[in-house]
N, C-alpha and C. Protein backbone atom coordinates (compact mmCIF):
# COMPACT_ATOMS: atom_id res chain seq x y z
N UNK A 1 23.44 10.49 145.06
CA UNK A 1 24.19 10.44 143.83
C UNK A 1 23.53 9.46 142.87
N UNK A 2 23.36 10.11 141.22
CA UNK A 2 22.59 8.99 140.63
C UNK A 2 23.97 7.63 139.94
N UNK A 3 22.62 6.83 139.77
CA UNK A 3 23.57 5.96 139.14
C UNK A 3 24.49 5.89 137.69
N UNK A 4 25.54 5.48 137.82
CA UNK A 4 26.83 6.03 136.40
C UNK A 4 26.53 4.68 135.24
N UNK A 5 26.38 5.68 134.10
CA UNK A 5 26.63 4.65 133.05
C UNK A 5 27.62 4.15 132.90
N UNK A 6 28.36 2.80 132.49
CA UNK A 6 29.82 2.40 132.05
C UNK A 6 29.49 2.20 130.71
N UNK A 7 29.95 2.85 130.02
CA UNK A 7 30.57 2.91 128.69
C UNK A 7 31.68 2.36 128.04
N UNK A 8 31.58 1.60 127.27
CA UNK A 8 32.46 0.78 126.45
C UNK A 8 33.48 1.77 125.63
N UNK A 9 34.84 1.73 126.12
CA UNK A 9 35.20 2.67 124.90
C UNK A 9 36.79 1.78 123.53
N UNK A 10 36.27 1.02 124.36
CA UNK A 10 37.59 -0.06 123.84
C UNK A 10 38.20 -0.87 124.20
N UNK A 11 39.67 -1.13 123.76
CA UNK A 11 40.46 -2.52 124.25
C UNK A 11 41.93 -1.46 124.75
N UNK A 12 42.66 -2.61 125.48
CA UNK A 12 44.01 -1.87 126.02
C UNK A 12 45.04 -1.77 124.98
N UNK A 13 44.85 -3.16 124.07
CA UNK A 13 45.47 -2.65 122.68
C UNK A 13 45.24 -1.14 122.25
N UNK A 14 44.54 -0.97 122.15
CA UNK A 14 43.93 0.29 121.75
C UNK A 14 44.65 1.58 122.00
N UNK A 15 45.53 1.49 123.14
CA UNK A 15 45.83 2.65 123.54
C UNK A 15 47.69 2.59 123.91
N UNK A 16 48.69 2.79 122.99
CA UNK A 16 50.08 2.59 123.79
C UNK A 16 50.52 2.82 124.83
N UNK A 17 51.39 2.05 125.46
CA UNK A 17 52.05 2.38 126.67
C UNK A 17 52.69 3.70 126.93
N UNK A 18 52.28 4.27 127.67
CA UNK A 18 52.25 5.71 127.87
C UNK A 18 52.18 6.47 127.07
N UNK A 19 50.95 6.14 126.61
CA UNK A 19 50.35 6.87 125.50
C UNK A 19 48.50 7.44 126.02
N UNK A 20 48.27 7.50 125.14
CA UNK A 20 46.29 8.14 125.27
C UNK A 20 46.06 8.57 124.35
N UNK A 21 44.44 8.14 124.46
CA UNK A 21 43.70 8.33 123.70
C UNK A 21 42.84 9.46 123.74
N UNK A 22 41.53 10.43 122.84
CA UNK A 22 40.69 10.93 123.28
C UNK A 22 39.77 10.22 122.48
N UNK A 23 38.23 10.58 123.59
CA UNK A 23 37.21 10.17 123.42
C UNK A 23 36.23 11.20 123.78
N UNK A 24 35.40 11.53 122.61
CA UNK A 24 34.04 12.11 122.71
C UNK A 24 33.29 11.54 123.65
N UNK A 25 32.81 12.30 124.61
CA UNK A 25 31.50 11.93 125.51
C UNK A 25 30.87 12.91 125.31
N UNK A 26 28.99 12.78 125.92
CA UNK A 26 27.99 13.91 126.05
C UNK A 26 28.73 14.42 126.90
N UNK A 27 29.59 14.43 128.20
CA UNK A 27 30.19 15.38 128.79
C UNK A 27 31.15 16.03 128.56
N UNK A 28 31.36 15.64 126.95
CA UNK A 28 32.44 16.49 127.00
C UNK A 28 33.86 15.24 126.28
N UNK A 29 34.89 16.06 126.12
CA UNK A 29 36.21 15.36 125.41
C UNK A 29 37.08 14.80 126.88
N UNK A 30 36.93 13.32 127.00
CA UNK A 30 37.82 12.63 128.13
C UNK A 30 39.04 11.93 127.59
N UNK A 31 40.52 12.03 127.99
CA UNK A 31 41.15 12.11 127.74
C UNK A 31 41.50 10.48 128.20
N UNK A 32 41.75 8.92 127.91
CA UNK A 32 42.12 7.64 128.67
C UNK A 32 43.33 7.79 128.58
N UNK A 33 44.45 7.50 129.47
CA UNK A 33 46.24 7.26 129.55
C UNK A 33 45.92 5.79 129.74
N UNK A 34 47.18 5.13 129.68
CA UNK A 34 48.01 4.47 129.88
C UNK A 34 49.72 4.66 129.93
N UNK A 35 49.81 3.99 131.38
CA UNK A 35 51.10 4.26 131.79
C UNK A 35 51.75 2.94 131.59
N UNK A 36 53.60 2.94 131.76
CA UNK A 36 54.38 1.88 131.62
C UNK A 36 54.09 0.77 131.99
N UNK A 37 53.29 0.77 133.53
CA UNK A 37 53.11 -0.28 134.09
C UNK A 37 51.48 -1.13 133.70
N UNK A 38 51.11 -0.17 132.75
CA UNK A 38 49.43 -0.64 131.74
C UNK A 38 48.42 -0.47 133.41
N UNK A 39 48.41 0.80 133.73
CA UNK A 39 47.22 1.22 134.83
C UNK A 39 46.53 2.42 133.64
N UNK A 40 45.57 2.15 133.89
CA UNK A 40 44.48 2.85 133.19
C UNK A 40 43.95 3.86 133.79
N UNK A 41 43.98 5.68 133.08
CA UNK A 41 43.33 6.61 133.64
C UNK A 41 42.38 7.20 133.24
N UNK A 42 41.50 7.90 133.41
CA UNK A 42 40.79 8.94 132.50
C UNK A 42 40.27 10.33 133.25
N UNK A 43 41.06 11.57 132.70
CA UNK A 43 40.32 12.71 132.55
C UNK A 43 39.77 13.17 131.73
N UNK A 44 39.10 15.28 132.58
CA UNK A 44 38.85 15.57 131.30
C UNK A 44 40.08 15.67 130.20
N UNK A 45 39.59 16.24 129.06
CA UNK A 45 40.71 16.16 127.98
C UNK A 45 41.17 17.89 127.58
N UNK A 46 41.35 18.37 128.62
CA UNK A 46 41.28 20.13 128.24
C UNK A 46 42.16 20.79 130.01
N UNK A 47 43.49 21.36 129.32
CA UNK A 47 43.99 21.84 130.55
C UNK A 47 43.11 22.88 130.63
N UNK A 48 43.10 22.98 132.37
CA UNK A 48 42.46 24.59 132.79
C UNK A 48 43.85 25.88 132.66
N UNK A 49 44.57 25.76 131.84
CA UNK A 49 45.63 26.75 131.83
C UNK A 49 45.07 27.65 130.85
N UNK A 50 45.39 26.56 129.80
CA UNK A 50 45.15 27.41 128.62
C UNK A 50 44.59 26.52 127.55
N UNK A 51 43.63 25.32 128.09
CA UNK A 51 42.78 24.69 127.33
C UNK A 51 43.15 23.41 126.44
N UNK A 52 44.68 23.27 126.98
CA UNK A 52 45.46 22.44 125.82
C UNK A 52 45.20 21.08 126.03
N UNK A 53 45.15 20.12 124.85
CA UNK A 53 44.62 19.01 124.72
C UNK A 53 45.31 18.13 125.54
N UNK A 54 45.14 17.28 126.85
CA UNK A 54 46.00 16.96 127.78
C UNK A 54 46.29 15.11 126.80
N UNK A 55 45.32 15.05 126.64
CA UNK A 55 45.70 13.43 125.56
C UNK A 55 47.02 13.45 124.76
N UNK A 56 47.25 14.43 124.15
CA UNK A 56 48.31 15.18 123.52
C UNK A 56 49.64 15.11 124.23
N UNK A 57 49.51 15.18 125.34
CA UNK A 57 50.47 15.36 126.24
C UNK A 57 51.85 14.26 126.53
N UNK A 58 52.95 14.46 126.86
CA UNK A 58 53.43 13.45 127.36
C UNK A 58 53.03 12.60 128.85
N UNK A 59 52.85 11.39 129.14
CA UNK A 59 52.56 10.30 129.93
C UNK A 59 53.88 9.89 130.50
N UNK A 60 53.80 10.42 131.97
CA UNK A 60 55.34 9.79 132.87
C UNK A 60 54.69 9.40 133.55
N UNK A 61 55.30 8.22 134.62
CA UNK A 61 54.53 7.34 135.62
C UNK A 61 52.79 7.91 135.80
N UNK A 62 52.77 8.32 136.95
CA UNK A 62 51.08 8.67 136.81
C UNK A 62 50.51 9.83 136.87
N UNK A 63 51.43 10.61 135.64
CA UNK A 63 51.03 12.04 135.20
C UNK A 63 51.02 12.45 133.68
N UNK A 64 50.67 13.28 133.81
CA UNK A 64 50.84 13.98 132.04
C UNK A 64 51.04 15.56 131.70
N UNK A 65 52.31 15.64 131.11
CA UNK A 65 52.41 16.87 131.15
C UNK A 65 51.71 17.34 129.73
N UNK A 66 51.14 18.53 129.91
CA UNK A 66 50.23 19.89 129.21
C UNK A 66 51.05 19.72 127.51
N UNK A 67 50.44 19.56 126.52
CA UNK A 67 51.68 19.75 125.53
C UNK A 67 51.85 21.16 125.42
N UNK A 68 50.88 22.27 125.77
CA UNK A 68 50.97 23.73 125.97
C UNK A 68 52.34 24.10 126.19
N UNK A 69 51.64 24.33 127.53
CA UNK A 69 52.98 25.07 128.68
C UNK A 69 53.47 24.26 129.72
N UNK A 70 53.54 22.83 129.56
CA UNK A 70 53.97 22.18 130.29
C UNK A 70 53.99 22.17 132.03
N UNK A 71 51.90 22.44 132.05
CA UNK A 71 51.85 21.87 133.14
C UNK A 71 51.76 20.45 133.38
N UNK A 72 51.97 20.00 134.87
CA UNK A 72 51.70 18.61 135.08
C UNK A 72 50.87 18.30 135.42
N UNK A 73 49.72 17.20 135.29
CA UNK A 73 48.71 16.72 135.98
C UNK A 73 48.95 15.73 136.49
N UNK A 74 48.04 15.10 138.31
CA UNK A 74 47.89 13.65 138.20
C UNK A 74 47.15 12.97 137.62
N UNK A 75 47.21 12.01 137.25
CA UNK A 75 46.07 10.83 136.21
C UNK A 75 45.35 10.44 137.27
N UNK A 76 46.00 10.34 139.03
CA UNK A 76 44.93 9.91 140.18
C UNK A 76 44.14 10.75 140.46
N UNK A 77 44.56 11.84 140.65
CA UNK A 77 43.43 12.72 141.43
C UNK A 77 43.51 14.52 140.26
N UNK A 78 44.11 14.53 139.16
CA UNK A 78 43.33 15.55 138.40
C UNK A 78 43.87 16.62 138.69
N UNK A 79 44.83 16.88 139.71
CA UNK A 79 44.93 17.98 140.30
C UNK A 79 46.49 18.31 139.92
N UNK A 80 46.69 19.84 139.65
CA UNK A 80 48.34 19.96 138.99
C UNK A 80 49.05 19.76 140.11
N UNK A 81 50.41 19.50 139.92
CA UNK A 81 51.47 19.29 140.02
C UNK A 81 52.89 20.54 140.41
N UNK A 82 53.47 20.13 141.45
CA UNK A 82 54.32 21.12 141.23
C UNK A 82 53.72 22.85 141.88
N UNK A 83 54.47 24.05 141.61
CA UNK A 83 53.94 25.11 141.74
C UNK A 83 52.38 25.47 140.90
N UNK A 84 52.12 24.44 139.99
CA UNK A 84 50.98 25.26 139.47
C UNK A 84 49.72 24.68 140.20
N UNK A 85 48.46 25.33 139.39
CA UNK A 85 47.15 25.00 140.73
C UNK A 85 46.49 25.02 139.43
N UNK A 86 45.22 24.17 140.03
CA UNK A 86 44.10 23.77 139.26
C UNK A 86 43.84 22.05 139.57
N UNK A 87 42.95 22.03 138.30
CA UNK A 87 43.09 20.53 138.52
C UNK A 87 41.38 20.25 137.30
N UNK A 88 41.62 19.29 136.50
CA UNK A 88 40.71 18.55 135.94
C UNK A 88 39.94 17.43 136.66
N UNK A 89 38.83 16.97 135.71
CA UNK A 89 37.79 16.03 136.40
C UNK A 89 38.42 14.79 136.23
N UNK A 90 38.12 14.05 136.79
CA UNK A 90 39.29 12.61 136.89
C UNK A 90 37.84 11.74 136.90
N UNK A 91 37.41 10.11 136.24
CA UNK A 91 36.85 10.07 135.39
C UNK A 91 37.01 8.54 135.93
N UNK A 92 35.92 7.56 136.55
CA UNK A 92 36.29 6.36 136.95
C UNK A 92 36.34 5.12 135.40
N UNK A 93 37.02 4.41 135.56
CA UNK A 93 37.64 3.27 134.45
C UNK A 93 37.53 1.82 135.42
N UNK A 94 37.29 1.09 134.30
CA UNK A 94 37.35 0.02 134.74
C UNK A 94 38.08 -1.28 133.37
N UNK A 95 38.61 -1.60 133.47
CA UNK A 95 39.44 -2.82 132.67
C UNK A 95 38.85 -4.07 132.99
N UNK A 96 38.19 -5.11 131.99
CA UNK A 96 37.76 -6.22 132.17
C UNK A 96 38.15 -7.19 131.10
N UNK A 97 38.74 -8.21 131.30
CA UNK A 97 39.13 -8.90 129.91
C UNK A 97 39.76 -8.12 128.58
N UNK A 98 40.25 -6.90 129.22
CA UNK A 98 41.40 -6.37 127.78
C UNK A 98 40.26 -5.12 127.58
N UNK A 99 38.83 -4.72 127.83
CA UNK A 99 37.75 -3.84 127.80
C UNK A 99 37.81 -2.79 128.58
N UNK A 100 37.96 -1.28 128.20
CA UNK A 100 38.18 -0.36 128.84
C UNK A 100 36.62 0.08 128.78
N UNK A 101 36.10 0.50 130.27
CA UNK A 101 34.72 1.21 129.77
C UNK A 101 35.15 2.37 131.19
N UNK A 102 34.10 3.69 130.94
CA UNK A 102 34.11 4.78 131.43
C UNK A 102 32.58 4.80 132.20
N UNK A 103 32.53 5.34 133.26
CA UNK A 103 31.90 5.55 134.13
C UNK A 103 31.16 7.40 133.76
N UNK A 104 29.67 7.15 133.18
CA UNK A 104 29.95 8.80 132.65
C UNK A 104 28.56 8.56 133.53
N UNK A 105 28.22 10.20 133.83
CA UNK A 105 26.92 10.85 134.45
C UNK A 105 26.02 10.21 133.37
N UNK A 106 24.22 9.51 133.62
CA UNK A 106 23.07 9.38 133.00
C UNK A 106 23.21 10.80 132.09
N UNK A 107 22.84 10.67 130.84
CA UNK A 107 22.48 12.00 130.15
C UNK A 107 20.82 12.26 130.45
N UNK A 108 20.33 13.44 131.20
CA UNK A 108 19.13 13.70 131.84
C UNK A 108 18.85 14.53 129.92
N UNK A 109 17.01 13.89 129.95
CA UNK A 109 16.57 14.62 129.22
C UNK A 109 15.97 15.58 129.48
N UNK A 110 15.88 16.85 128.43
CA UNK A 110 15.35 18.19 128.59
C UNK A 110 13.97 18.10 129.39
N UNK A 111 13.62 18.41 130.35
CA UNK A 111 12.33 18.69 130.44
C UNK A 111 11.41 19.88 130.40
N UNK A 112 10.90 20.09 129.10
CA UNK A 112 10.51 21.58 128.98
C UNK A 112 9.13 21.22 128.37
């Protein structure tokens, strides 16, 4: 496994209590939560239902429901909730002095 960039994406101010943010990455739109108790998550930012912006979503303890069709996700492990199936990429975080940074794949250059 190669080694992960951590990426700076902000402060915890930054983001309300059970609330989230989105953030552009080269991989793509990752979605950061924060829950009541200020634990920090990050997926991707796109249900596999029907594509809906999960940042968007409402934030209960350590899930988020779809603002779509109201599936549920976990913020731990990405995976729905309940009768439905699927599951998003779940996205390592780290909090340091109030500093949220993201753990993203090296962006490999083209080699052609």
């Amino acid at each position: 496994m190669s080694e992960m960039d951590w990426i700076a994406i902000g402060t915890l101010a930054d983001i309300p209590l059970r609330g989230a943010r989105c953030v552009n990455t080269p991989q793509g739109k990752i979605g950061v939560f924060r829950t009541a108790d200020d634990q920090i998550f990050a997926i991707e930012d796109h249900c596999p239902h029907k594509g809906g912006p999960l940042s968007q979503g409402i934030v209960h303890g350590a899930s988020v429901t779809c603002p779509l069709h109201n599936w549920v996700f976990s913020l731990e492990t990405g995976k729905a909730l309940g009768a439905d199936e699927g599951a998003v990429r779940t996205i390592p975080v780290r909090v340091e002095n109030g500093r949220i940074s993201l753990a993203l794949e090296p962006v490999a250059l083209a080699a052609e």
